[in-house]
C-alpha atoms as a PDB file:
ATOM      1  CA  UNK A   1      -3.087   8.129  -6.488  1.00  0.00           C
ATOM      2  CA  UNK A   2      -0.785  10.153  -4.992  1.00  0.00           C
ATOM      3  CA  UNK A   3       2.068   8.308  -2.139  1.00  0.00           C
ATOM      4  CA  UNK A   4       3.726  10.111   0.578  1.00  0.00           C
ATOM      5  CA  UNK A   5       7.353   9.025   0.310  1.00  0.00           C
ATOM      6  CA  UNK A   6       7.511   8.646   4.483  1.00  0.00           C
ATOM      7  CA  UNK A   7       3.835   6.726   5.573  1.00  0.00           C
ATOM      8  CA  UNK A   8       2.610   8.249   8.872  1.00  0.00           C
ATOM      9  CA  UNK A   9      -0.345   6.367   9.367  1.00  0.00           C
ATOM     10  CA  UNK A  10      -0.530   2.774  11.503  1.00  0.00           C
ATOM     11  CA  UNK A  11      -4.021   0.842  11.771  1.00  0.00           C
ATOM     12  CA  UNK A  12      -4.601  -2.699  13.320  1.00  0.00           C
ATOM     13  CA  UNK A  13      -7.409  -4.467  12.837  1.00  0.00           C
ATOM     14  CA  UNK A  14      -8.784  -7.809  13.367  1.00  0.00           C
ATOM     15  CA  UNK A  15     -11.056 -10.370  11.479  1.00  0.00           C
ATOM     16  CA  UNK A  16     -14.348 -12.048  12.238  1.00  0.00           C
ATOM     17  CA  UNK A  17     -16.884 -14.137  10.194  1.00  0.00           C
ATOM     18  CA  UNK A  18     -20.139 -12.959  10.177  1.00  0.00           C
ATOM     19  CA  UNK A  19     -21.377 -16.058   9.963  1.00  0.00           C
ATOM     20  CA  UNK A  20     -19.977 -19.167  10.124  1.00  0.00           C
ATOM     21  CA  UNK A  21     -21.961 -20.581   7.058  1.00  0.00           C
ATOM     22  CA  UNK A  22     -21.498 -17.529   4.997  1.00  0.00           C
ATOM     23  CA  UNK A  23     -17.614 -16.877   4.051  1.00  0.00           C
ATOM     24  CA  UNK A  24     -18.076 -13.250   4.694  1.00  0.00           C
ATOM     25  CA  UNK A  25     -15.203 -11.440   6.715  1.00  0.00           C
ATOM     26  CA  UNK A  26     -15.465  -9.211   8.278  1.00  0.00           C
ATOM     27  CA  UNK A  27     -12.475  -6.139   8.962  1.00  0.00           C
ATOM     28  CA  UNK A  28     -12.514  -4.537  12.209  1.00  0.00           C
ATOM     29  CA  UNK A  29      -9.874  -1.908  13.083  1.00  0.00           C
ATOM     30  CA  UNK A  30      -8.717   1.609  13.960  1.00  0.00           C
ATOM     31  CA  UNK A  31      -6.383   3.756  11.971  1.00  0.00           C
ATOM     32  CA  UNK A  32      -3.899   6.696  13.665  1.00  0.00           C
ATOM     33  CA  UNK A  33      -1.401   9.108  12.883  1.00  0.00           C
ATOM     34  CA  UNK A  34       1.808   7.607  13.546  1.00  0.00           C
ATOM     35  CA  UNK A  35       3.453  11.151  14.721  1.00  0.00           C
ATOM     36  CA  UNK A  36       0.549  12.248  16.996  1.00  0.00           C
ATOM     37  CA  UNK A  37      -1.092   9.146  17.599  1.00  0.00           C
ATOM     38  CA  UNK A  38      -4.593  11.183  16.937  1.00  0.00           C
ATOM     39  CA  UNK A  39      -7.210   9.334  14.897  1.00  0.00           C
ATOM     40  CA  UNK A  40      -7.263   9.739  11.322  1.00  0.00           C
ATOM     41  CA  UNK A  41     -10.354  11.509  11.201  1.00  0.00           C
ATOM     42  CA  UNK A  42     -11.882  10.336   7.585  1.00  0.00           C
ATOM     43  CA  UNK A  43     -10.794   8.250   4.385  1.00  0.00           C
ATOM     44  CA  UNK A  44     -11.146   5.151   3.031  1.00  0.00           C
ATOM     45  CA  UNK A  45      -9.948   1.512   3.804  1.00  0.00           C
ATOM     46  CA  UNK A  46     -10.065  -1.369   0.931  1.00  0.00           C
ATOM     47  CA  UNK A  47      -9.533  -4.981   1.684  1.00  0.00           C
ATOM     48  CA  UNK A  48      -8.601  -7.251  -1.378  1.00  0.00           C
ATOM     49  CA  UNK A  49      -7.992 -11.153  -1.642  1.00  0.00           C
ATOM     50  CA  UNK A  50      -4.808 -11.505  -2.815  1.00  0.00           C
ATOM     51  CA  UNK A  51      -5.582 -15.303  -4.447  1.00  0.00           C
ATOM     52  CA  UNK A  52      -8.740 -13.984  -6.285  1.00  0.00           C
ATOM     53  CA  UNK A  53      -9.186 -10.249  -5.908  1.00  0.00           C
ATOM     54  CA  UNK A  54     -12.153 -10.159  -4.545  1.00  0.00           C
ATOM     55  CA  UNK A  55     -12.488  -6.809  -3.025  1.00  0.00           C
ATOM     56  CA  UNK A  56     -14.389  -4.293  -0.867  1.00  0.00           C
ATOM     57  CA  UNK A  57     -14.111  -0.652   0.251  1.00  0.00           C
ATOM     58  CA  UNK A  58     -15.573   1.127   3.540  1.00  0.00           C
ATOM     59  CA  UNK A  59     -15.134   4.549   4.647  1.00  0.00           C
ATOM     60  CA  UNK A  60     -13.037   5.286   7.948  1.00  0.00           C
ATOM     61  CA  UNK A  61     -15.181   7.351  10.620  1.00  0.00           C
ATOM     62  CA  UNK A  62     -13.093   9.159  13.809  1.00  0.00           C
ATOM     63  CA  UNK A  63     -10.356   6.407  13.212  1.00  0.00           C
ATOM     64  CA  UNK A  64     -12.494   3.213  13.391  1.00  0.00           C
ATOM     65  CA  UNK A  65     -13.560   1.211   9.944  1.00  0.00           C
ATOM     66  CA  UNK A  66     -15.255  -1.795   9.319  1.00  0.00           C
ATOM     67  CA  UNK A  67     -14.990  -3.567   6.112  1.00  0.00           C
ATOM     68  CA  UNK A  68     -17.302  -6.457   4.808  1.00  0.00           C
ATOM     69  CA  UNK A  69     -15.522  -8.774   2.356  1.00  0.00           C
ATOM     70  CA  UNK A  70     -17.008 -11.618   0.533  1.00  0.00           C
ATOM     71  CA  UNK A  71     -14.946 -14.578  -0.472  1.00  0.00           C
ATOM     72  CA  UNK A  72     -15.149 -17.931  -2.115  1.00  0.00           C
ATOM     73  CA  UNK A  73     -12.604 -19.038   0.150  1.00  0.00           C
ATOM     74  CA  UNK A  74     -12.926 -21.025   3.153  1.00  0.00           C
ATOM     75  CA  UNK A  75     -10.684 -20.427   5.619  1.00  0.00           C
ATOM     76  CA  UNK A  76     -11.149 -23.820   6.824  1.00  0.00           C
ATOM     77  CA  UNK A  77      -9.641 -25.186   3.631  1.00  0.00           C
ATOM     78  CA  UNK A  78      -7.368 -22.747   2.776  1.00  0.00           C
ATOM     79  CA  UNK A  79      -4.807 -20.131   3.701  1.00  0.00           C
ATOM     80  CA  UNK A  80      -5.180 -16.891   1.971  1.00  0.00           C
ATOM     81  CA  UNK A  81      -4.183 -13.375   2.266  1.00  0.00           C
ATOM     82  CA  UNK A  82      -6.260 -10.311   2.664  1.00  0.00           C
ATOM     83  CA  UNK A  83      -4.200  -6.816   1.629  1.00  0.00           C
ATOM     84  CA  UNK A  84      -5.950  -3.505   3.887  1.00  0.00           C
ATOM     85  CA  UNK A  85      -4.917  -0.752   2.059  1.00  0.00           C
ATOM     86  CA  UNK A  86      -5.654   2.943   3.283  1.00  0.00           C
ATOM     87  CA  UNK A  87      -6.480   5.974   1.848  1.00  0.00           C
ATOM     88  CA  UNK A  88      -6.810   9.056   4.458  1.00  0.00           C
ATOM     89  CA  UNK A  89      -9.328  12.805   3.060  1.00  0.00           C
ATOM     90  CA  UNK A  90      -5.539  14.394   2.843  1.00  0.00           C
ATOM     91  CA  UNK A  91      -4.263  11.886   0.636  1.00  0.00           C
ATOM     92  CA  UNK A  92      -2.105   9.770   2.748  1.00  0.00           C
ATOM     93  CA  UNK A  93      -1.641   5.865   2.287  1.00  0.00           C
ATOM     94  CA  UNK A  94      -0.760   3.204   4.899  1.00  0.00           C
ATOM     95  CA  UNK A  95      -1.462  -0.345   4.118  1.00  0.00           C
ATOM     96  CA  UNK A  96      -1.665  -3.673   6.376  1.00  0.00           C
ATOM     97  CA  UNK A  97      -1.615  -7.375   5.485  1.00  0.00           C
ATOM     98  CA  UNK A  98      -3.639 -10.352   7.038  1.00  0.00           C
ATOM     99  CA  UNK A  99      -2.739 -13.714   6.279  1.00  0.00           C
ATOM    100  CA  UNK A 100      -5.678 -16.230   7.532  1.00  0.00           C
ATOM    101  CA  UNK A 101      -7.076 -19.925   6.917  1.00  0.00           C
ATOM    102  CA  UNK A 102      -5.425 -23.285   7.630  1.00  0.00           C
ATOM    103  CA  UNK A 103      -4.329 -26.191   5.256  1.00  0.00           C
ATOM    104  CA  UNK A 104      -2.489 -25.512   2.495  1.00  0.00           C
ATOM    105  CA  UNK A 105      -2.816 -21.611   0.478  1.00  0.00           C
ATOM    106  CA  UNK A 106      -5.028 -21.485  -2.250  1.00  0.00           C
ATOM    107  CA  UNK A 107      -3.686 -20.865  -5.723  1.00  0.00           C
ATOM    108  CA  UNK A 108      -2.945 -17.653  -7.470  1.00  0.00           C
ATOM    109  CA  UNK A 109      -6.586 -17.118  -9.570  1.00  0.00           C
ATOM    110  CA  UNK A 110      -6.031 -13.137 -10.214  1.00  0.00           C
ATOM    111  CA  UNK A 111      -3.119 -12.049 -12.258  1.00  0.00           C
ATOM    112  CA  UNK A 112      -1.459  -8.615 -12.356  1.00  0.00           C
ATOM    113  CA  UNK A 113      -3.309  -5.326 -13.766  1.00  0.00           C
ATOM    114  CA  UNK A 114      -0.931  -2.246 -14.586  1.00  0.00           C
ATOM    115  CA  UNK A 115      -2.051   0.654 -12.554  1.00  0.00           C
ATOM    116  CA  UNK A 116      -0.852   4.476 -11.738  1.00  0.00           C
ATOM    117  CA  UNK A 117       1.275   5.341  -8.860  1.00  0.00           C
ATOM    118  CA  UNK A 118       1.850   8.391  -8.386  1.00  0.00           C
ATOM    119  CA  UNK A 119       5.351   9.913  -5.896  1.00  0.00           C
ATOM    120  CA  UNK A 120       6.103  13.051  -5.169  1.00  0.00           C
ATOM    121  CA  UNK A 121       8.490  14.297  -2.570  1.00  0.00           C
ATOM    122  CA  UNK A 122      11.545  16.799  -2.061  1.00  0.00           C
ATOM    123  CA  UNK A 123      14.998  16.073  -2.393  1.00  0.00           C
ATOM    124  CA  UNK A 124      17.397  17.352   0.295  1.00  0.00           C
ATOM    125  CA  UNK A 125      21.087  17.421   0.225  1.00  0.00           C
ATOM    126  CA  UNK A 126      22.349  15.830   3.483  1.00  0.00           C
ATOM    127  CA  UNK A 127      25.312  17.234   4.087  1.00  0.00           C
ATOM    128  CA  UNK A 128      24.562  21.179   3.440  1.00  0.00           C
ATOM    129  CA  UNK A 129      20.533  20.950   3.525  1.00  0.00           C
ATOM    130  CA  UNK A 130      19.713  22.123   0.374  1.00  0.00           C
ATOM    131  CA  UNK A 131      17.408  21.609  -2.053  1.00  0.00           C
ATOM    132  CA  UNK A 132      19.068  19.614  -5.449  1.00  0.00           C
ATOM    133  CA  UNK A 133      18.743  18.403  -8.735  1.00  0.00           C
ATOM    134  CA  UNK A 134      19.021  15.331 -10.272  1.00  0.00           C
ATOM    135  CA  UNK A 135      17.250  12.010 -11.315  1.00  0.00           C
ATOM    136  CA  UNK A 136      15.241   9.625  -9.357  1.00  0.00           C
ATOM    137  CA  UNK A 137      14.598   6.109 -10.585  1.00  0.00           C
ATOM    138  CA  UNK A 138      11.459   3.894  -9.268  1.00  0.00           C
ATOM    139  CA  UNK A 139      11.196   0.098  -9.550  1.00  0.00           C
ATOM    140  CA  UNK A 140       9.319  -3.035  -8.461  1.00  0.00           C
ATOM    141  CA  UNK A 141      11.861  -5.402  -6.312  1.00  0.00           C
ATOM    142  CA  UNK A 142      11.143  -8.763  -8.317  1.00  0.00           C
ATOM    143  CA  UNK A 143      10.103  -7.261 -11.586  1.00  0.00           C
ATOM    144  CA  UNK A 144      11.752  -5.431 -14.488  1.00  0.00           C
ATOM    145  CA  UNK A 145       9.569  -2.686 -14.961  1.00  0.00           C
ATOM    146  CA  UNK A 146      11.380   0.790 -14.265  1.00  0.00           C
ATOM    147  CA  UNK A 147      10.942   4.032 -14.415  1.00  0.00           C
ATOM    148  CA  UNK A 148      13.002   7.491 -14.279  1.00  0.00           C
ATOM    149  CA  UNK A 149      12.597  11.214 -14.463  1.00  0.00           C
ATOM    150  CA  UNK A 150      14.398  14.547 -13.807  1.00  0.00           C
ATOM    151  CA  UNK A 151      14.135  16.629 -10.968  1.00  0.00           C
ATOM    152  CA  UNK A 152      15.081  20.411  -9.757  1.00  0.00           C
ATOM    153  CA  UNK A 153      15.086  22.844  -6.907  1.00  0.00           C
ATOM    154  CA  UNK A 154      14.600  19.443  -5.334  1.00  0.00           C
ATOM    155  CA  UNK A 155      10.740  18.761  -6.003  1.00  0.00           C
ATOM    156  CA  UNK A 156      11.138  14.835  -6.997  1.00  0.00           C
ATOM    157  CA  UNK A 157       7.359  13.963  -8.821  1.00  0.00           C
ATOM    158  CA  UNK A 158       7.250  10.616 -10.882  1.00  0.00           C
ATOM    159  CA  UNK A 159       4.243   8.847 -12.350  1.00  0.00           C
ATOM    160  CA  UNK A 160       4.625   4.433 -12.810  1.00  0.00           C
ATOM    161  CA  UNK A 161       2.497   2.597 -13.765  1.00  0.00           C
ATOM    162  CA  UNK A 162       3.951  -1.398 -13.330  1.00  0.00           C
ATOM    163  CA  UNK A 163       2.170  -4.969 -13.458  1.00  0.00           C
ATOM    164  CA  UNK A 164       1.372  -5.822  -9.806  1.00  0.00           C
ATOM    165  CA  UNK A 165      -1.284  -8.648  -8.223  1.00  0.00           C
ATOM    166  CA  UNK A 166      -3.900  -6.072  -6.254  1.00  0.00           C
ATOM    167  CA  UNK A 167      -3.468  -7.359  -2.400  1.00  0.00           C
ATOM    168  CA  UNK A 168       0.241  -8.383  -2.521  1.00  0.00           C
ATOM    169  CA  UNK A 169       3.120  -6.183  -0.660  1.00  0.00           C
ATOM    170  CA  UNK A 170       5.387  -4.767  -2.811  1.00  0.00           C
ATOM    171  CA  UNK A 171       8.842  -3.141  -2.388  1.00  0.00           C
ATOM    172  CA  UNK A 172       9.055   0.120  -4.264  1.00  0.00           C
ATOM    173  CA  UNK A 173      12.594   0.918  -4.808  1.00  0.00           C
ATOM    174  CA  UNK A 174      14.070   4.386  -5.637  1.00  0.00           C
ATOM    175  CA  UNK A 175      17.389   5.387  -6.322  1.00  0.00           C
ATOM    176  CA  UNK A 176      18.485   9.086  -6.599  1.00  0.00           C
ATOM    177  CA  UNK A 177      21.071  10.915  -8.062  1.00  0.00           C
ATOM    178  CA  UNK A 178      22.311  14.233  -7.780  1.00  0.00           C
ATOM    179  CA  UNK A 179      25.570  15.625  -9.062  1.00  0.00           C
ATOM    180  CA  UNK A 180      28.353  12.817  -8.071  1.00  0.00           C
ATOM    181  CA  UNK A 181      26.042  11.404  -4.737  1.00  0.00           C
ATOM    182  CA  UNK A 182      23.877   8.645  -4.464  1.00  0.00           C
ATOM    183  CA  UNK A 183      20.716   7.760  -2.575  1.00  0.00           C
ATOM    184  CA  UNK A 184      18.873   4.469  -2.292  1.00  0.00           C
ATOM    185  CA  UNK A 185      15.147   4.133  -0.635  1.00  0.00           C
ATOM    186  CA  UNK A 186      12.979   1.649  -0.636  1.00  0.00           C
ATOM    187  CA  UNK A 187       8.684   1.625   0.438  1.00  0.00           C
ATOM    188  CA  UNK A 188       6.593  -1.341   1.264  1.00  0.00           C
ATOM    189  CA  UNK A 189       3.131  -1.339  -0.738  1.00  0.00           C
ATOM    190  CA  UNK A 190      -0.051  -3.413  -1.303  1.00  0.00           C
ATOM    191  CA  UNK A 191      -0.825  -2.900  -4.413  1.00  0.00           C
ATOM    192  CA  UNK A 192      -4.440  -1.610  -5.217  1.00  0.00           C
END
C-alpha cells in the first residue's frame, strides 16, 4: 500500500441501520479531492470495527459509496468505533472515523496484526529548494516499533511494517535528517 505523505482527499459520510432488528450498518457518504473539490471518480472505501474487526469493503462510484457492515454489536448497548478508510484508482488514501452506540464501549476483542505501509515522497531543502540527502525515520506515536532508511537526490521511499489494531487512528511520525538540519512530520492513519 502505497501513502501519499500530504492526503488530498476529504469524504463525510453518515450511518443508518438497515434494519432495526438486524445490526447491519450501513455507510453512506461522498468522497472529494480536497484541492479541486471534484469527486474522486473511482476506488475503494473499507469500514472496520475497531472492538472486533469486523470488516467490509465497497467500491466508490463518481464520489458516492455505500458500505454494508455487519456487527455483533448493538449500538443500543454499546459504544463502538467504526474506522472508513479510503483507497482512490491513483493510489491515494484518506481515512475517517465514526464513533457510535450509547452505554458504556465495548471491549477490545481484536488485537494488533503487523501489516506493510508503504511512504514515498521527496525531500526538499527549505531554505534553497533543493533536492537532499539524508535519513528519514518512521514510527508509531504510542509504540516502539521504528523504522529508518537512507535517502538521495531527495526521493524519501520507506517500507514498515508495525503492530497496529485495524480501525484505530494512528499517528505516523517521521523525522528527517539531512546534513546538520532537522525535520519532524507527523500523519494521522486508520490502520487497515
Amino acid at each position: 500500500m502505497s501513502i501519499i505523505f500530504v492526503s488530498i482527499l476529504i469524504f463525510s459520510s453518515y450511518l443508518a441501520l438497515a434494519n432495526p432488528d438486524d445490526p447491519v450498518y450501513q455507510i453512506i457518504g461522498f468522497a472529494q479531492d480536497f484541492e479541486t473539490g471534484l469527486p474522486i471518480s473511482a476506488g475503494n472505501v473499507t469500514a472496520i470495527v475497531k472492538e472486533t474487526g469486523e470488516m467490509n469493503t465497497s467500491n466508490i462510484a463518481n464520489g458516492y459509496f455505500e458500505v454494508n457492515l455487519s456487527s455483533i454489536l448493538d449500538y443500543t448497548k454499546n459504544r463502538f468505533t467504526i474506522g472508513l478508510f479510503l483507497n482512490t484508482s491513483n493510489e491515494e488514501a484518506g481515512y475517517s472515523q465514526l464513533k457510535i452506540g450509547r452505554g458504556s464501549y465495548s471491549p477490545q476483542s481484536q488485537v494488533c496484526s503487523e501489516k506493510l505501509w508503504h511512504f514515498s515522497g521527496r525531500v526538499v531543502d527549505s531554505e534553497t529548494g533543493q533536492l537532499v540527502d539524508g535519513k528519514v525515520r518512521v514510527s508509531v506515536k504510542g509504540t516502539s516499533e521504528v523504522n529508518s532508511t537512507n535517502f538521495s537526490n531527495g526521493i524519501c521511499d520507506i517500507y514498515f511494517s508495525p503492530c497496529l489494531v485495524s480501525g484505530q487512528i494512528y499517528t505516523f511520525e517521521f523525522f528527517i535528517l539531512s546534513e546538520d538540519k532537522k525535520s519532524y512530520m507527523f500523519l494521522d492513519q486508520v490502520a487497515k
